[in-house]
PDB file of N, CA and C in Angstrom:
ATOM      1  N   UNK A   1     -33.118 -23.096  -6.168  1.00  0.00           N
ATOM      2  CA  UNK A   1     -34.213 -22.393  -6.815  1.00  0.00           C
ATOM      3  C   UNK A   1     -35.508 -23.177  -6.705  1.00  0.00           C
ATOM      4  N   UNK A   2     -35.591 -24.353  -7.041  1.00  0.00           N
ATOM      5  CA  UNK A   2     -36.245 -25.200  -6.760  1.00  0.00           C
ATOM      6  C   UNK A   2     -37.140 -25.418  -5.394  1.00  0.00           C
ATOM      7  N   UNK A   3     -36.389 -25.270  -4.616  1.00  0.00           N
ATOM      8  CA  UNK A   3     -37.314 -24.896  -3.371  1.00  0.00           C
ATOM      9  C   UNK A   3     -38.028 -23.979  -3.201  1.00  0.00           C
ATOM     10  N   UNK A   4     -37.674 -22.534  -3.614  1.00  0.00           N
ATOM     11  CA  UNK A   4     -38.388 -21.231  -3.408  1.00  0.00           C
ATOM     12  C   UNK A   4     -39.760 -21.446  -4.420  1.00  0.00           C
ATOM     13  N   UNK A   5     -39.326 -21.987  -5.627  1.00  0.00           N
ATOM     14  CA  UNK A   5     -40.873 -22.722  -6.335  1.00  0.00           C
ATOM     15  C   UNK A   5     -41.623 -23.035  -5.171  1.00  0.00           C
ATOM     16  N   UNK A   6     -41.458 -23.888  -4.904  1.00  0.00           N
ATOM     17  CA  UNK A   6     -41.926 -24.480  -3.847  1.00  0.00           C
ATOM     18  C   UNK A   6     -42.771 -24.545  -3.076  1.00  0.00           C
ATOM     19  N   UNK A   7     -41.962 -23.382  -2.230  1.00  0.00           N
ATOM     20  CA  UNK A   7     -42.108 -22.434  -1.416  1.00  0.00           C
ATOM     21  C   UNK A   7     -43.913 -21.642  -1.356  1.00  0.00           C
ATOM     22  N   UNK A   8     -43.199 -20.989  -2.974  1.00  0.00           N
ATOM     23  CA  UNK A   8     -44.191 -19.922  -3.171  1.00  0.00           C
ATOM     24  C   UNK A   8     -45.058 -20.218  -4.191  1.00  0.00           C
ATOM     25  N   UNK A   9     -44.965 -21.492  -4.931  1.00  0.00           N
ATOM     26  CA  UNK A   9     -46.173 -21.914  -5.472  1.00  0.00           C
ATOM     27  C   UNK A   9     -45.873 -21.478  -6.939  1.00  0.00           C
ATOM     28  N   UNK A  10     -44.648 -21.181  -7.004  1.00  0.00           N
ATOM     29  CA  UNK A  10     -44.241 -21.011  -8.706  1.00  0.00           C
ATOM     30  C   UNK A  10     -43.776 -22.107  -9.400  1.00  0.00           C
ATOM     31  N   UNK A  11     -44.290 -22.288 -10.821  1.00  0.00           N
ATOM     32  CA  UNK A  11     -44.066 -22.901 -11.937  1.00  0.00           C
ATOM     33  C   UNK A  11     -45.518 -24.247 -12.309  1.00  0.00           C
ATOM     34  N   UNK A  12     -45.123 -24.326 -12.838  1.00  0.00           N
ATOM     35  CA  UNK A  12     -46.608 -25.336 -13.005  1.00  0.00           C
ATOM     36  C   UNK A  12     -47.521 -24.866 -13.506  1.00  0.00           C
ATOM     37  N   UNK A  13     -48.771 -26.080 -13.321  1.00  0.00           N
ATOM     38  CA  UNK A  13     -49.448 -26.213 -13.835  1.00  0.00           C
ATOM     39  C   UNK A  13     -50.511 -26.008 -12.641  1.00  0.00           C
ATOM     40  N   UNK A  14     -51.655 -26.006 -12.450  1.00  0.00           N
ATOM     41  CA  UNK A  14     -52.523 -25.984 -11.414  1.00  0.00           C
ATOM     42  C   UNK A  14     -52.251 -27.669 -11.230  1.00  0.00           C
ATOM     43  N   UNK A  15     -52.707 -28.320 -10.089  1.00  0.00           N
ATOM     44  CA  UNK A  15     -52.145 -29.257  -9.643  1.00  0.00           C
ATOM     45  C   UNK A  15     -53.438 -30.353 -10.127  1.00  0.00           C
ATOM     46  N   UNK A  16     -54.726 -29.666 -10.273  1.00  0.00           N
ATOM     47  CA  UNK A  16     -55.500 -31.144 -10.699  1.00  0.00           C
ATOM     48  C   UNK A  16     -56.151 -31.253 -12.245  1.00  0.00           C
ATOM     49  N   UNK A  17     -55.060 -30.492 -12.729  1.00  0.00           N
ATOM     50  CA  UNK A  17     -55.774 -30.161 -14.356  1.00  0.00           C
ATOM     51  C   UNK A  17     -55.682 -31.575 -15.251  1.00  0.00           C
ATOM     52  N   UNK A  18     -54.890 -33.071 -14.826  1.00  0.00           N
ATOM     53  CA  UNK A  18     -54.612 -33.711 -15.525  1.00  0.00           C
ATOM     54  C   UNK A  18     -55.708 -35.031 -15.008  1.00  0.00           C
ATOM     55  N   UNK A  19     -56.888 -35.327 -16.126  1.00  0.00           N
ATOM     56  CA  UNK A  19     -58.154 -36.371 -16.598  1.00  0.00           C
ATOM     57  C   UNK A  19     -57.059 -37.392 -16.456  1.00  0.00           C
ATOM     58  N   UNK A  20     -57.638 -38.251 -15.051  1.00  0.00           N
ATOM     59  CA  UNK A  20     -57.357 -39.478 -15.374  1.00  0.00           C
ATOM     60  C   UNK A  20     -58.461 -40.488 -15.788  1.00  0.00           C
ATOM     61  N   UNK A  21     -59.695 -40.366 -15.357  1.00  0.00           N
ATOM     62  CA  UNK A  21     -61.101 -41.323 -15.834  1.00  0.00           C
ATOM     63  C   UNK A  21     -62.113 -39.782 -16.107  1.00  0.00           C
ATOM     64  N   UNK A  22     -62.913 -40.463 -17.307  1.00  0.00           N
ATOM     65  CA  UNK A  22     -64.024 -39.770 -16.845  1.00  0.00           C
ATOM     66  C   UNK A  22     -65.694 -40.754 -17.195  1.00  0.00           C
ATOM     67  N   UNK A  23     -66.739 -40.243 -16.810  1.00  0.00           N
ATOM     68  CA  UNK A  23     -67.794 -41.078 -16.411  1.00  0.00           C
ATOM     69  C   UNK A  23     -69.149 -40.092 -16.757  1.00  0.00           C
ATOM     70  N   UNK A  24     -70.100 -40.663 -17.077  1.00  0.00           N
ATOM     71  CA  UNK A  24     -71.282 -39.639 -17.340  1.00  0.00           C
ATOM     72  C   UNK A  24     -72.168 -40.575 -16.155  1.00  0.00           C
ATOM     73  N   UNK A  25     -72.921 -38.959 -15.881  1.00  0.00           N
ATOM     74  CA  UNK A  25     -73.790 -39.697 -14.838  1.00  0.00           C
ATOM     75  C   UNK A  25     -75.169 -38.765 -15.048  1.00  0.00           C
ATOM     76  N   UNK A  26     -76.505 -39.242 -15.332  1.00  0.00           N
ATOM     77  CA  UNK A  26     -77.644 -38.527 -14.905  1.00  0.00           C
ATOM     78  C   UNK A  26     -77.503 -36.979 -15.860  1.00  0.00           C
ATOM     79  N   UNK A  27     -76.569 -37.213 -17.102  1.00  0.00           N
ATOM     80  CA  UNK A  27     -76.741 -36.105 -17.834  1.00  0.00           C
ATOM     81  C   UNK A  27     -75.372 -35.306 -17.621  1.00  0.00           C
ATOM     82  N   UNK A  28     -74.823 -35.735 -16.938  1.00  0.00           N
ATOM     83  CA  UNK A  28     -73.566 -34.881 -16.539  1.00  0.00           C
ATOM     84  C   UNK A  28     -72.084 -35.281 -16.417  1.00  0.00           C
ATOM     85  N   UNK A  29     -71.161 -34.890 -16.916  1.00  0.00           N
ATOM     86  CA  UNK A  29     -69.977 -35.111 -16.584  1.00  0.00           C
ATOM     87  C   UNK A  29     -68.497 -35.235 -15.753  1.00  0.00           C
ATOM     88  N   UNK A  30     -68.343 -36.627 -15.495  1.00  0.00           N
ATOM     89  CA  UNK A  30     -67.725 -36.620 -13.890  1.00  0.00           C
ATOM     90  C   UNK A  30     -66.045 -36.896 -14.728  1.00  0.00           C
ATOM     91  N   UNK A  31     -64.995 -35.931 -14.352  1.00  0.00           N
ATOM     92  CA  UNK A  31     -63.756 -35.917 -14.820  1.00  0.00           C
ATOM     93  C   UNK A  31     -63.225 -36.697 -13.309  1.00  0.00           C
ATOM     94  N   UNK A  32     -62.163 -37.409 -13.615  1.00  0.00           N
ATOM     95  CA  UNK A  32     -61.697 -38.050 -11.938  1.00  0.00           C
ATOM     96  C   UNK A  32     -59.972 -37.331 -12.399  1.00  0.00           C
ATOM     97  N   UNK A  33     -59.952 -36.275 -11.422  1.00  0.00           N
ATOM     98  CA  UNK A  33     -58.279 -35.585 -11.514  1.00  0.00           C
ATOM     99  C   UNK A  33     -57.289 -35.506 -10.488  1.00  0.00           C
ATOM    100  N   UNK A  34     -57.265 -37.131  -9.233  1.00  0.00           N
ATOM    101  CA  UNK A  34     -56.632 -36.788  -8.536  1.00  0.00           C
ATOM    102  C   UNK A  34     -55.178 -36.090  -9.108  1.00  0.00           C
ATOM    103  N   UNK A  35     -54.616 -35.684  -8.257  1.00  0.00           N
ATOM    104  CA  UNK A  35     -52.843 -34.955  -8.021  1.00  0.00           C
ATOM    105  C   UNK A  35     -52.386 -35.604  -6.795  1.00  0.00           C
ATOM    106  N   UNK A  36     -50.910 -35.802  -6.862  1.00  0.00           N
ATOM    107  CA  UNK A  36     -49.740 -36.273  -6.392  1.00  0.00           C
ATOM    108  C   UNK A  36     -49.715 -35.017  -4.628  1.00  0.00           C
ATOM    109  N   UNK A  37     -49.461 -35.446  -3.905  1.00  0.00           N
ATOM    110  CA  UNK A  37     -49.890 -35.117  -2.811  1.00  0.00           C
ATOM    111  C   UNK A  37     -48.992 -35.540  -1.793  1.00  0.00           C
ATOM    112  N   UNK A  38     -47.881 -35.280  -1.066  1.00  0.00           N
ATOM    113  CA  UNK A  38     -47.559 -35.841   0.112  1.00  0.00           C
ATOM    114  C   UNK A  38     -47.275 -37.005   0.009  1.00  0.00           C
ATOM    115  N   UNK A  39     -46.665 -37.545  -1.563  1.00  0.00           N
ATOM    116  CA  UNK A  39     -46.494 -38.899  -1.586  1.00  0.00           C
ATOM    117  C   UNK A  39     -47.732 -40.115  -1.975  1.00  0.00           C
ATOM    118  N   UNK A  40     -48.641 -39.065  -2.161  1.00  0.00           N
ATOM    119  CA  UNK A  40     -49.975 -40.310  -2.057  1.00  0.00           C
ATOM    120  C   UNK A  40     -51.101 -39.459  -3.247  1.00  0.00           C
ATOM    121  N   UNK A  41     -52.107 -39.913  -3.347  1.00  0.00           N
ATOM    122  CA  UNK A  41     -53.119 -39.109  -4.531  1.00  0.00           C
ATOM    123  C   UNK A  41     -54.100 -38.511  -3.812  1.00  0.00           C
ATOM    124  N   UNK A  42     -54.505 -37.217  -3.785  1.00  0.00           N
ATOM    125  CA  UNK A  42     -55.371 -36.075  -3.337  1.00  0.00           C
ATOM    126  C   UNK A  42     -56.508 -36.664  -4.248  1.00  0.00           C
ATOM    127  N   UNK A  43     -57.849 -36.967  -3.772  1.00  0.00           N
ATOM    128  CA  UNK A  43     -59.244 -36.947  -4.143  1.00  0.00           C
ATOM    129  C   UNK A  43     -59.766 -36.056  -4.932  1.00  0.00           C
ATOM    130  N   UNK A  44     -59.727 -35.470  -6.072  1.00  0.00           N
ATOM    131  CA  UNK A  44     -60.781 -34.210  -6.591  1.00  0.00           C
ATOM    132  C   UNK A  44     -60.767 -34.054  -8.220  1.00  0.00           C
ATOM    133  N   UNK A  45     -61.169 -33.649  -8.486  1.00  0.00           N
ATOM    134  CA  UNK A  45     -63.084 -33.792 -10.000  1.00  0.00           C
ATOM    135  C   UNK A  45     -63.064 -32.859 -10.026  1.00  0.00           C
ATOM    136  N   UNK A  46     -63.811 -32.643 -11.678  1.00  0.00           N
ATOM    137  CA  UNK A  46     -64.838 -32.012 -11.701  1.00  0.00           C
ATOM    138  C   UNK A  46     -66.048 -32.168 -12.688  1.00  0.00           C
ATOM    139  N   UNK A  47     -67.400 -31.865 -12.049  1.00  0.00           N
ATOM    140  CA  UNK A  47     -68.305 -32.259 -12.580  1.00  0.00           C
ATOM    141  C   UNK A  47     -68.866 -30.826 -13.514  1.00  0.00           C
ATOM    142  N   UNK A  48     -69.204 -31.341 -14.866  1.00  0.00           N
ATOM    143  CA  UNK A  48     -69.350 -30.508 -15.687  1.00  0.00           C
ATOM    144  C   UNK A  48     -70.857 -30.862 -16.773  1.00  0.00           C
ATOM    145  N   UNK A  49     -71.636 -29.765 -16.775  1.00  0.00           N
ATOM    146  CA  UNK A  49     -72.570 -29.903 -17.575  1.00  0.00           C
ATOM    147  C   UNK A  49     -72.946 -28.662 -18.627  1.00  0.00           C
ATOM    148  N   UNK A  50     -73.547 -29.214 -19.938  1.00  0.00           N
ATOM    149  CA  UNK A  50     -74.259 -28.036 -20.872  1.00  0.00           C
ATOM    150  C   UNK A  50     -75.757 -27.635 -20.740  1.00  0.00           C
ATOM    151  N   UNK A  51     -75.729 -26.532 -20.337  1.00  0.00           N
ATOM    152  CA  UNK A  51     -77.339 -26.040 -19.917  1.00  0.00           C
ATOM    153  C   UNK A  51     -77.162 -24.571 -21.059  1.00  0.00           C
ATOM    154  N   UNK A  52     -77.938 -24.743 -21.803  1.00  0.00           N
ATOM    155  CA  UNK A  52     -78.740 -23.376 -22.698  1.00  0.00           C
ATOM    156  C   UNK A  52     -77.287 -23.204 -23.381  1.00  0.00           C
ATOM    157  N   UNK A  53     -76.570 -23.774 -23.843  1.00  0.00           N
ATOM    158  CA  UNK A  53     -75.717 -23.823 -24.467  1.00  0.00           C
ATOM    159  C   UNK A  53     -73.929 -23.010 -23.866  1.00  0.00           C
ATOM    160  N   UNK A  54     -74.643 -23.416 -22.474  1.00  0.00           N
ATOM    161  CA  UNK A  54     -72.873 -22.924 -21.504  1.00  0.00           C
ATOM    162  C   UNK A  54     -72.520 -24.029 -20.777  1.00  0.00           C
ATOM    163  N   UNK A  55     -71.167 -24.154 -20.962  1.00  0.00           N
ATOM    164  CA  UNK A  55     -70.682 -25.452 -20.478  1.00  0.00           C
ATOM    165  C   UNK A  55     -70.175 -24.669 -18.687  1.00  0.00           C
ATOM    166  N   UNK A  56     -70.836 -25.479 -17.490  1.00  0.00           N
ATOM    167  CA  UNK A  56     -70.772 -25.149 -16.147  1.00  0.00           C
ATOM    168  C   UNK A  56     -70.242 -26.052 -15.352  1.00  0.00           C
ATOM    169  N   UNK A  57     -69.251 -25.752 -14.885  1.00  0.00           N
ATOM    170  CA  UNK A  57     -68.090 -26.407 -13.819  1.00  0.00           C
ATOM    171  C   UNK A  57     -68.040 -25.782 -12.457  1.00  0.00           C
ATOM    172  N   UNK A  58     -68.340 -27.535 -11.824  1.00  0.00           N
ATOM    173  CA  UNK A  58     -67.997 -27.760 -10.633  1.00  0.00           C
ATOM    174  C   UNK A  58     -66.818 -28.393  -9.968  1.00  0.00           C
ATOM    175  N   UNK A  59     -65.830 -27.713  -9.478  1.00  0.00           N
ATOM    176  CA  UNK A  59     -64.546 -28.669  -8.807  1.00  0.00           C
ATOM    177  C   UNK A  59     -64.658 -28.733  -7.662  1.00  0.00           C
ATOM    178  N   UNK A  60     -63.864 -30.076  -7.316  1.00  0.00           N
ATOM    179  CA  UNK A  60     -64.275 -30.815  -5.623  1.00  0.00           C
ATOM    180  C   UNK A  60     -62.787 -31.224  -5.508  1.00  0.00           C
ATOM    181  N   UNK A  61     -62.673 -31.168  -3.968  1.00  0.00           N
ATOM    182  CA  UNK A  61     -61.308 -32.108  -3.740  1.00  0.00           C
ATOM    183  C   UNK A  61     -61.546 -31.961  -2.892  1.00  0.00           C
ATOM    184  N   UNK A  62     -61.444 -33.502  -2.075  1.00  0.00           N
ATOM    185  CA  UNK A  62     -61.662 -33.570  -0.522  1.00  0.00           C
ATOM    186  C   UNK A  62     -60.522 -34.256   0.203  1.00  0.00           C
ATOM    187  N   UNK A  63     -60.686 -34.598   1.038  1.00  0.00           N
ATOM    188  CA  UNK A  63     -60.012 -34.783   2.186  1.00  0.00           C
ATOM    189  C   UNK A  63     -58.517 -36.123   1.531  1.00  0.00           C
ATOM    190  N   UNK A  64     -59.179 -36.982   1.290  1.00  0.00           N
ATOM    191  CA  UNK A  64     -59.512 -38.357   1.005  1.00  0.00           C
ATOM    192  C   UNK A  64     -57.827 -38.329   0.378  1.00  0.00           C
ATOM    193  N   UNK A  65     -57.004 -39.397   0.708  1.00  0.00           N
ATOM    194  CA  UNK A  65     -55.396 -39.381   0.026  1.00  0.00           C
ATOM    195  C   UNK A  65     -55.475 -41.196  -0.167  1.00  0.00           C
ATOM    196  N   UNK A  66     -54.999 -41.452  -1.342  1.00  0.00           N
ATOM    197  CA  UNK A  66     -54.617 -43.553  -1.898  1.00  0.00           C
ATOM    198  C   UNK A  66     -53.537 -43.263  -2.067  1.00  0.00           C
ATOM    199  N   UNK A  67     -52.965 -44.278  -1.656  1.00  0.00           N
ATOM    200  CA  UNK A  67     -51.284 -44.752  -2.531  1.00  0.00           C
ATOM    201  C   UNK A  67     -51.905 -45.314  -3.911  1.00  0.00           C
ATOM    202  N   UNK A  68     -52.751 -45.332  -4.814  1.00  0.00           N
ATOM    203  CA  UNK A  68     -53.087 -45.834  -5.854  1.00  0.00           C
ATOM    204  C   UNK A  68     -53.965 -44.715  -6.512  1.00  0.00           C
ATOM    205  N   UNK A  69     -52.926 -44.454  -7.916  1.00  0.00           N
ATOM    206  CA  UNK A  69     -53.634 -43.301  -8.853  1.00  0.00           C
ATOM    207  C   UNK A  69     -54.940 -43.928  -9.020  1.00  0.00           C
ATOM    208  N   UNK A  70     -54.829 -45.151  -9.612  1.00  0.00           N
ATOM    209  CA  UNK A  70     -56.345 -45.892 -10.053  1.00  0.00           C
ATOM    210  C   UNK A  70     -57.700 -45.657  -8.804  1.00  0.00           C
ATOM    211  N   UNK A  71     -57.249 -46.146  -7.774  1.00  0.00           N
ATOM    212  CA  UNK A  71     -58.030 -45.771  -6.757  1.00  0.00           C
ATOM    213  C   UNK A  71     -58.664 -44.622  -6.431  1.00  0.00           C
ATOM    214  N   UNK A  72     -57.893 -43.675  -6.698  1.00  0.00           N
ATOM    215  CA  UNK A  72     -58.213 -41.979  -6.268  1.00  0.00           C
ATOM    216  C   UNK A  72     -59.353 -41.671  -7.310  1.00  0.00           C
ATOM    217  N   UNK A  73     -58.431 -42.126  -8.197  1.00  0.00           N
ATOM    218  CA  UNK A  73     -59.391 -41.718  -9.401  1.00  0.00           C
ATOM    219  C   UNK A  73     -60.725 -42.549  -9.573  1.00  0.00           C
ATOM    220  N   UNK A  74     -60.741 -43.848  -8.804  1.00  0.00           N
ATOM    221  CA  UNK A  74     -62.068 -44.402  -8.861  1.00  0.00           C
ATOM    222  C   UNK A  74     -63.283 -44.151  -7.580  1.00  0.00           C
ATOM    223  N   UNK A  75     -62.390 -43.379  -6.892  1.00  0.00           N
ATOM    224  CA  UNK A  75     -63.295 -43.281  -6.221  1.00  0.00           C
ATOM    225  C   UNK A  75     -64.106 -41.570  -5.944  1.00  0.00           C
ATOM    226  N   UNK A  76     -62.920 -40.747  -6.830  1.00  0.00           N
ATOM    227  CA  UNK A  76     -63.146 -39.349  -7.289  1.00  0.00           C
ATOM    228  C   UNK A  76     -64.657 -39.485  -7.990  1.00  0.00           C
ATOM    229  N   UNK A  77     -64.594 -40.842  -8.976  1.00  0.00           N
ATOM    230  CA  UNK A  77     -65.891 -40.968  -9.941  1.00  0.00           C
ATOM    231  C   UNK A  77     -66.868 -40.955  -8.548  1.00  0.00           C
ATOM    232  N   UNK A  78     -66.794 -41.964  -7.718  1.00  0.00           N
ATOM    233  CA  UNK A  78     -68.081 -42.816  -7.017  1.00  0.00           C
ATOM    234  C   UNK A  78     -68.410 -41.125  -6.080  1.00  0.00           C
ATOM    235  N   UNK A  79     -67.322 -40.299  -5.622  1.00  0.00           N
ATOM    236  CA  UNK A  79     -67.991 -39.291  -5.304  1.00  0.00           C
ATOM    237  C   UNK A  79     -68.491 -38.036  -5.689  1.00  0.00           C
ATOM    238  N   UNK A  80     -68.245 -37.798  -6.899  1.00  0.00           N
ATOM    239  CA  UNK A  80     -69.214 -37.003  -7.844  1.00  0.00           C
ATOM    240  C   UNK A  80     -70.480 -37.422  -8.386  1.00  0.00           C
ATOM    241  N   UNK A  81     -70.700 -38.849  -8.542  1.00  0.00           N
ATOM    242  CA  UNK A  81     -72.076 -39.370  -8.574  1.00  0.00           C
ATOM    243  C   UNK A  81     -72.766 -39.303  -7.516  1.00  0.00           C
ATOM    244  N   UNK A  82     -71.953 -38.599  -5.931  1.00  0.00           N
ATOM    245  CA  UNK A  82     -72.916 -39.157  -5.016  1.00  0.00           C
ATOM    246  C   UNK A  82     -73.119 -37.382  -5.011  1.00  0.00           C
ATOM    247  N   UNK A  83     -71.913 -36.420  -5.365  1.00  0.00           N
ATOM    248  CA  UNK A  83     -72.764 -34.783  -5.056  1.00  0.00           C
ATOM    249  C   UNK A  83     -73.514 -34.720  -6.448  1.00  0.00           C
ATOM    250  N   UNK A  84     -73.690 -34.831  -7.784  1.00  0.00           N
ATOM    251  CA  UNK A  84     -74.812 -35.380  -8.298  1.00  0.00           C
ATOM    252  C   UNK A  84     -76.006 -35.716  -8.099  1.00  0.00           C
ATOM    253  N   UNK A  85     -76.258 -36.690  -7.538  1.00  0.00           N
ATOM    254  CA  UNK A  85     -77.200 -37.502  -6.730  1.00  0.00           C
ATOM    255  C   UNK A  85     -78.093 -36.032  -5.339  1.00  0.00           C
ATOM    256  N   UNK A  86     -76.786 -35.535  -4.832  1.00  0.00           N
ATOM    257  CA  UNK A  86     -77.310 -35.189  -3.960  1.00  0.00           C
ATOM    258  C   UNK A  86     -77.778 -33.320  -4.629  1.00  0.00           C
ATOM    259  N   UNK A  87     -77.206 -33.263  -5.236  1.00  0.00           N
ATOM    260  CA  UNK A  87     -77.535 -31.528  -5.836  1.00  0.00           C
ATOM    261  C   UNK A  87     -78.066 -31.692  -6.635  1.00  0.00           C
ATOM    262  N   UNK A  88     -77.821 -31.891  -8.120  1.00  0.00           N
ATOM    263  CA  UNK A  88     -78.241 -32.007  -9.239  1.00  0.00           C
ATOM    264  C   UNK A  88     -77.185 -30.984  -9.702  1.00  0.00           C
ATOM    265  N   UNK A  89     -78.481 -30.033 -10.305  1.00  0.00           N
ATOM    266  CA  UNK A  89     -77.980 -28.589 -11.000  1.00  0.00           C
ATOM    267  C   UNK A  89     -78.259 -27.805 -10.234  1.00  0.00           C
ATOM    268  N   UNK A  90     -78.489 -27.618  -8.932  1.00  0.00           N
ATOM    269  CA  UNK A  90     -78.222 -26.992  -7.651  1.00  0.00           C
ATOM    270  C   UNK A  90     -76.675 -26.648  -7.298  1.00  0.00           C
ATOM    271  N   UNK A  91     -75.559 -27.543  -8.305  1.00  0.00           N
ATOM    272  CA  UNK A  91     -74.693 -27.146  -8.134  1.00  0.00           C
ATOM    273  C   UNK A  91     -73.464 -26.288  -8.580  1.00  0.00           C
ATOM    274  N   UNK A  92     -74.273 -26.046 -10.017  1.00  0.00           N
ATOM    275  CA  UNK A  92     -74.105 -24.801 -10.344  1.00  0.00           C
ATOM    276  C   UNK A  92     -74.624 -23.305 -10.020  1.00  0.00           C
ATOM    277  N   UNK A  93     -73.995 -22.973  -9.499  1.00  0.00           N
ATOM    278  CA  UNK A  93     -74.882 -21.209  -8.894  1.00  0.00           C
ATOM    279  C   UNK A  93     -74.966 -20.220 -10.026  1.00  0.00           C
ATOM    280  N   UNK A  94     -76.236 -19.607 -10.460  1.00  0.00           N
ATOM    281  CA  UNK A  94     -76.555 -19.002 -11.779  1.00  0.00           C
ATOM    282  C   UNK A  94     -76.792 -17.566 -11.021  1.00  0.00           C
ATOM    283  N   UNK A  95     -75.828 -16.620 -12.151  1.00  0.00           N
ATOM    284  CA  UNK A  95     -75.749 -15.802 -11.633  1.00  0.00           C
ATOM    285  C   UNK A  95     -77.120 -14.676 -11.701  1.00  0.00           C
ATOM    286  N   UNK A  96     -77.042 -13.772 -10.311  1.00  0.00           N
ATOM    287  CA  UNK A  96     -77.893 -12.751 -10.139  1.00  0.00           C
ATOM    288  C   UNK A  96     -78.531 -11.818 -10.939  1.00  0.00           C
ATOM    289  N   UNK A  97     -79.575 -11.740 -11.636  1.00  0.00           N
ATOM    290  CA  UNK A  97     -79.644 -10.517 -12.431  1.00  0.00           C
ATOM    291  C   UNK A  97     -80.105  -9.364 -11.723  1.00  0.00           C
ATOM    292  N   UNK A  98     -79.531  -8.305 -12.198  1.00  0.00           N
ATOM    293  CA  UNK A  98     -79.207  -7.150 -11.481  1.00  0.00           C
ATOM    294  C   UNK A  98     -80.745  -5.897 -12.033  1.00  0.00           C
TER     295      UNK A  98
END
């Protein structure tokens, strides 16, 4: 049974819902959430801020795999400070009024 989970992506949890560091940067909030991956830790965050009283989330996961949770997760921080740095609040997309 266990395999067909698997398989098809049943049971669980979404795979990067679990805060291992988090970090404020420039007003904003950097969560570091690698996940277990192929034996090794998957890279990905998310950066979160309060504007006009709505809390707005950005999630990232890139390429990037450590044999070290600590690592993933430290370097999950160093690259949300750098799309930060490079967007701002450009990286939230506000929606269209119609």
């Amino acid at each position: 049974m266990s395999f067909f989970k698997k398989l098809f992506g049943g049971g669980g949890a979404a795979k990067s819902d679990a805060v291992v560091k988090t970090a404020e940067h420039k007003g904003f909030t950097i969560e570091a959430r690698p996940y277990k991956e192929g034996g090794q830790f998957q890279l990905a965050g998310v950066i979160s801020k309060e504007i006009d009283g709505v809390r707005w989330e950005h999630r990232y996961i890139r390429a990037d795999r450590f044999t070290s949770l600590d690592e993933a997760a430290e370097i999950a921080l160093v690259k949300g400070r750098q799309i930060i740095d490079e967007q701002g609040e450009r990286l939230f997309a506000k929606p269209i009024s119609s």
